[in-house]
Protein backbone atom coordinates (compact mmCIF):
# COMPACT_ATOMS: atom_id res chain seq x y z
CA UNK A 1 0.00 0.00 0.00
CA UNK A 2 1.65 3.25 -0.90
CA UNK A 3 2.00 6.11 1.03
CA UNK A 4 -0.32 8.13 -0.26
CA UNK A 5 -3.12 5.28 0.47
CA UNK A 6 -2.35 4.38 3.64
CA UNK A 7 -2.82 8.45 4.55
CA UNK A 8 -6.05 8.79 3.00
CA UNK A 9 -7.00 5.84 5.40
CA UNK A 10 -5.59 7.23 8.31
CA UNK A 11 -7.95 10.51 7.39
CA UNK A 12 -10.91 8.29 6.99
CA UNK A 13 -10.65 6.31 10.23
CA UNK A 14 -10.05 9.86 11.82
CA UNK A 15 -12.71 11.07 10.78
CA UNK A 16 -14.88 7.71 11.39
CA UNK A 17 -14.10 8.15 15.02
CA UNK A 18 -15.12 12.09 14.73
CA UNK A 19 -17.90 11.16 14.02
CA UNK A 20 -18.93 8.34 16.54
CA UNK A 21 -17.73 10.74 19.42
CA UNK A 22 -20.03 13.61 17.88
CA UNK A 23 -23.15 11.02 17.69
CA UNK A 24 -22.16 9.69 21.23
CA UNK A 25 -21.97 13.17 22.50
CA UNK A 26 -25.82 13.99 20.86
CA UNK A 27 -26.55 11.00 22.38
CA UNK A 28 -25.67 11.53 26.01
CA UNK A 29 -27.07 15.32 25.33
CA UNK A 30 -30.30 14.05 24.51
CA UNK A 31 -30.66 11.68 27.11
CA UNK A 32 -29.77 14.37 29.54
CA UNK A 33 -32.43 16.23 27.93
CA UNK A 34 -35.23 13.50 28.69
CA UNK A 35 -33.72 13.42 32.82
CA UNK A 36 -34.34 16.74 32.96
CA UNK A 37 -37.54 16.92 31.62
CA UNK A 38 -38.55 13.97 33.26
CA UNK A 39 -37.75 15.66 36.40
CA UNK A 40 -39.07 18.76 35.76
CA UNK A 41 -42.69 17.06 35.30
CA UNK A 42 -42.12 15.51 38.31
CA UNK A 43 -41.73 18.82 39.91
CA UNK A 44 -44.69 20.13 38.21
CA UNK A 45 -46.54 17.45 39.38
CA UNK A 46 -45.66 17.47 42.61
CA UNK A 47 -46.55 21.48 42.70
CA UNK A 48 -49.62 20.82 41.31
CA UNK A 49 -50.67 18.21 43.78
CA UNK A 50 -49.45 20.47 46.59
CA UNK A 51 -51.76 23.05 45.23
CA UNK A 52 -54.81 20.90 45.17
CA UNK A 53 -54.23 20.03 48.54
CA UNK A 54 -54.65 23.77 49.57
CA UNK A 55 -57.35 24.40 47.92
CA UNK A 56 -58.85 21.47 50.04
CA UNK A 57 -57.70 22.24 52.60
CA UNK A 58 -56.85 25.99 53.69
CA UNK A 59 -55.29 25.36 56.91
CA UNK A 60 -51.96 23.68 55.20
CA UNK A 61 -50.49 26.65 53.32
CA UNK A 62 -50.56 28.69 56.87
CA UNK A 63 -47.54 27.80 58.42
CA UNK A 64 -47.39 26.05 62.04
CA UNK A 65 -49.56 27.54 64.49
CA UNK A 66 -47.83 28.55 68.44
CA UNK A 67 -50.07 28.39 70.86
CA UNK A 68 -48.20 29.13 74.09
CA UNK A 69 -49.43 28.76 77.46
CA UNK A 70 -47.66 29.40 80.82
CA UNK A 71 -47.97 27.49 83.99
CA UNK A 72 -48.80 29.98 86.86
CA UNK A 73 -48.63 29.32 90.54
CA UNK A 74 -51.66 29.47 93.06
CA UNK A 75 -52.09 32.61 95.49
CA UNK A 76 -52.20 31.06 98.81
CA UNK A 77 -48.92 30.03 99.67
CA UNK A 78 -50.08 26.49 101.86
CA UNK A 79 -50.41 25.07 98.37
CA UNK A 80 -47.52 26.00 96.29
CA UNK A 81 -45.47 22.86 97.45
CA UNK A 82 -48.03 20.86 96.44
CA UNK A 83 -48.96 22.38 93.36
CA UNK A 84 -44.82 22.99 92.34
CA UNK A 85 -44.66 18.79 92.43
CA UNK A 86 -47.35 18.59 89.83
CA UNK A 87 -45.90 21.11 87.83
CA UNK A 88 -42.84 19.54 87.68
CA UNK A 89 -44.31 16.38 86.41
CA UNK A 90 -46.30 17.84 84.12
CA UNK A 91 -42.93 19.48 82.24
CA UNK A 92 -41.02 16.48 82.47
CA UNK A 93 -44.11 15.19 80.42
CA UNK A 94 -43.96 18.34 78.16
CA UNK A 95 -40.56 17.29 77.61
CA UNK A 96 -40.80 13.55 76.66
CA UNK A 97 -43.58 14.29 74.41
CA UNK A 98 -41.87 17.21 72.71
CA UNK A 99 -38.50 16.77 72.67
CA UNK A 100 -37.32 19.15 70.13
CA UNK A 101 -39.19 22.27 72.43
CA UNK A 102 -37.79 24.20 74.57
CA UNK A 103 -39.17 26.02 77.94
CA UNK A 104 -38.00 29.01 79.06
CA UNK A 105 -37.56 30.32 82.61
CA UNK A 106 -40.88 31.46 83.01
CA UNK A 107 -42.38 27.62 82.11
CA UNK A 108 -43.72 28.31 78.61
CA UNK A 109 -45.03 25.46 76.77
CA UNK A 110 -45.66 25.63 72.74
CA UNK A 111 -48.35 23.81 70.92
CA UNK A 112 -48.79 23.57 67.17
CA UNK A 113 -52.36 22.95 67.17
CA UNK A 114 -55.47 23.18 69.55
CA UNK A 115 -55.88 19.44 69.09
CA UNK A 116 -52.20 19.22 70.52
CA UNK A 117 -52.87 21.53 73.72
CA UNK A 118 -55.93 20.02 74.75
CA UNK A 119 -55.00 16.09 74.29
CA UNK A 120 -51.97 17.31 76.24
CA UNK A 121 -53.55 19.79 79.19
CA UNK A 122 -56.79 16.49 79.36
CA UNK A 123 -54.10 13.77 80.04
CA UNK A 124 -52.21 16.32 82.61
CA UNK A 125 -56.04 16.66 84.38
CA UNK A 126 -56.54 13.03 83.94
CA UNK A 127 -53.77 12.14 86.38
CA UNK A 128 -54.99 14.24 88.94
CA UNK A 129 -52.46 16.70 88.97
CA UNK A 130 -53.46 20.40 89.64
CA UNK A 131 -51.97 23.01 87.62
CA UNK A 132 -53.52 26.21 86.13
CA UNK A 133 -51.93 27.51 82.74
CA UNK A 134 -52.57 31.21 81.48
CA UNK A 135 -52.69 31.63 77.73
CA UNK A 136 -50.19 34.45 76.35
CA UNK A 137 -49.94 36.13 72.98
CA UNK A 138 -46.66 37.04 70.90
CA UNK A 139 -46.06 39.33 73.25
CA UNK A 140 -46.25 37.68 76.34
CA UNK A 141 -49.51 38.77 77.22
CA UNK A 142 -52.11 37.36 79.10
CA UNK A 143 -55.29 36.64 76.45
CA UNK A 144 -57.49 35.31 79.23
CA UNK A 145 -57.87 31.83 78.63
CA UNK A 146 -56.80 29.44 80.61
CA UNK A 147 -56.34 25.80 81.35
CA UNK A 148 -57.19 24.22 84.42
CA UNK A 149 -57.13 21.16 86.64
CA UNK A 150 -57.86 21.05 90.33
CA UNK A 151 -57.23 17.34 91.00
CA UNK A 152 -60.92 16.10 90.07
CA UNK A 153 -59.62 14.19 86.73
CA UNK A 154 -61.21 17.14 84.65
CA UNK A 155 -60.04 20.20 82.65
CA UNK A 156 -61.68 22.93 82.80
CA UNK A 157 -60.84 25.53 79.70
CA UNK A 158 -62.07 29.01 78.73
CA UNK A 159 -61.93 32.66 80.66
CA UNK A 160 -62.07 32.24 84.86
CA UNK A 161 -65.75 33.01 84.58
CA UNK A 162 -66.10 30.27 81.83
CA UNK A 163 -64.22 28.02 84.48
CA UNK A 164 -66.35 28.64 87.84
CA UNK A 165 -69.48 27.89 85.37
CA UNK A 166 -68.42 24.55 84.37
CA UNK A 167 -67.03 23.92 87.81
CA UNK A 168 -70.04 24.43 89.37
CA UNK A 169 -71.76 22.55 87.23
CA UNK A 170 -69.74 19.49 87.89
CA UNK A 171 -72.22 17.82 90.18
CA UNK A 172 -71.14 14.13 89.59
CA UNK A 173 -67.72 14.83 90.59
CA UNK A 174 -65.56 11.57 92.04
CA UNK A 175 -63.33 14.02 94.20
CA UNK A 176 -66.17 16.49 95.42
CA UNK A 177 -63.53 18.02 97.63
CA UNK A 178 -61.06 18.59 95.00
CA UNK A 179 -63.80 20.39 92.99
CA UNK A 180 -64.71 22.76 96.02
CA UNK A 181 -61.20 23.87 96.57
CA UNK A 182 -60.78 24.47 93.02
CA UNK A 183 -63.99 26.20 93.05
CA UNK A 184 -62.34 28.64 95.85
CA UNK A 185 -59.78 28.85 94.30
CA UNK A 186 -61.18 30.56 91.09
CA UNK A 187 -63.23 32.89 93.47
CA UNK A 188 -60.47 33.92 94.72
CA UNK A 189 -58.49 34.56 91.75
CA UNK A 190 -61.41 36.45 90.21
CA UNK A 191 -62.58 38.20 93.77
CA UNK A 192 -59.07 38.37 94.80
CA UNK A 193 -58.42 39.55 98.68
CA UNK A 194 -56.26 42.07 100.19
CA UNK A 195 -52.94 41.11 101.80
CA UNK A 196 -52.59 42.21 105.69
CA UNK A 197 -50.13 44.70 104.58
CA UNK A 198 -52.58 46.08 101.62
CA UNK A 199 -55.33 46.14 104.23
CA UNK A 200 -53.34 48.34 106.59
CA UNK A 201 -52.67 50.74 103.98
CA UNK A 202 -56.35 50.79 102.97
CA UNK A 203 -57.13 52.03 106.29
CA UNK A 204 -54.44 54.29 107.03
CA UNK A 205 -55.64 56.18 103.69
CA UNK A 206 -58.97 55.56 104.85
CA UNK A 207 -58.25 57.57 108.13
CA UNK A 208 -56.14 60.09 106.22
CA UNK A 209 -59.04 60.77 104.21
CA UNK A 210 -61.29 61.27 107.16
CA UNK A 211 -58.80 63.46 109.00
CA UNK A 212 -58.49 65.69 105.56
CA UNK A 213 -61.77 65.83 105.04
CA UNK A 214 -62.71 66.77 108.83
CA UNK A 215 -59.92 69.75 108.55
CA UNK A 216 -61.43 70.85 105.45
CA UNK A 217 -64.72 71.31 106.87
CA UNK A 218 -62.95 73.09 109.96
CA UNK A 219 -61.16 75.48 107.39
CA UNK A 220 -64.78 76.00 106.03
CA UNK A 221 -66.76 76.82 109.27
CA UNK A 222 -63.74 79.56 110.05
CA UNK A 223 -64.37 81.47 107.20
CA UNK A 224 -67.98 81.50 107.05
CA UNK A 225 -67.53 82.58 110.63
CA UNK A 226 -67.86 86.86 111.67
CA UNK A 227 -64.73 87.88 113.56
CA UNK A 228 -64.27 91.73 114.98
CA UNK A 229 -61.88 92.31 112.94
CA UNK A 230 -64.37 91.09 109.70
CA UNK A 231 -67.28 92.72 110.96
CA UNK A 232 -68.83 95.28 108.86
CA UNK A 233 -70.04 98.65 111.01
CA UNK A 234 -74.25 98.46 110.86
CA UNK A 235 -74.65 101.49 109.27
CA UNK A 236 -77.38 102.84 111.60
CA UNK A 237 -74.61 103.01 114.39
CA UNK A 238 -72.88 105.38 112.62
CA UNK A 239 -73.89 109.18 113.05
């Protein structure tokens, strides 16, 4: 073979393999292609279904609701032993069931749903353990709800009015007892009553007031009263 061949069929086998690597290369292009069009329906799909399940149902595109609640100890002082015990328990519950939460110093606990808060505040009441929880807003305060539990295996939920209603209409209580002292407890809270030390100051100002008020009415009669040296001359004295 002379030279001359045996270059033409270098060129040709050259360009043979130019041409395989250019028709592997579409090929790898165009099945690239197809992945990513095959993945971008997928996507699509996916969105789509996402946005069917919104339309059904609302609540899913809002994002996770934080319904926080803070445990709140009980005004007479005889039961905050007592009541600190079950309110220990009933974090160390908070915290098995939801790990992942945190509670700050002032005992907040965070619920992403009102199914959530009330399976957890029912099982709490269940046990018998007395606790009362105050709702609070973003800003830490008070909305006037509350959840309670005075030991009678109920919770009672709503404002402190809504509270003493459905206490009070707990007649088949199993812990009668329990249910009274909550019941006082709730009166008190919505009647509250003064401390000694608030009492004494409500009648020193009390007697303050009466002393003022006496020396104002002394001030009074001593001006309204003729002295000789305010006593106009009767005019048929004079010649």
């Amino acid at each position: 073979m002379s030279r001359e061949r045996r270059d033409q069929e270098e060129l040709k086998r050259k360009a043979a393999e130019e041409e395989d690597a250019k028709k592997k290369a579409q090929i790898e292009e165009e099945a690239q292609r197809l992945a990513e069009e095959e993945k971008k329906r997928a996507l699509d799909a996916k969105a789509a279904e996402e946005e069917e399940a919104k339309k059904k149902n609302p609540e899913a595109e809002q994002a996770l609701e934080h319904i926080t609640y803070r445990l709140l100890e009980p005004l007479a002082e005889d039961k905050k032993k007592e009541w600190k015990k079950d309110a220990d328990d009933l974090v160390n519950d908070y915290k098995k069931q939801f790990p992942d939460r945190e509670i700050d110093a002032k005992g907040t606990l965070v619920f992403h749903s009102e199914e959530e808060m009330t399976k957890f505040f029912t099982e709490q009441a269940e046990q018998k353990r007395k606790f009362l929880c105050a709702e609070v807003d973003a800003n830490g305060k008070l909305t006037g709800r509350y959840q309670f539990s005075c030991g009678d295996g109920t919770l009672y939920s709503g404002t402190l009015e809504q509270i003493k209603e459905k206490i009070q209409e707990n007649k088949t209580s199993a812990y009668p007892q329990q249910t009274a002292a909550g019941l006082a407890m709730i009166n008190n809270l919505l009647n509250p009553k003064p401390s000694p030390v608030q009492a004494t100051q409500t009648a020193k100002d009390r007697l303050k007031g009466l002393k003022d008020t006496a020396a104002a009415a002394d001030e009074s009669l001593r001006k309204d009263s003729p002295t000789p040296l305010s006593t106009t001359p009767n005019p048929l004295n004079q010649h």
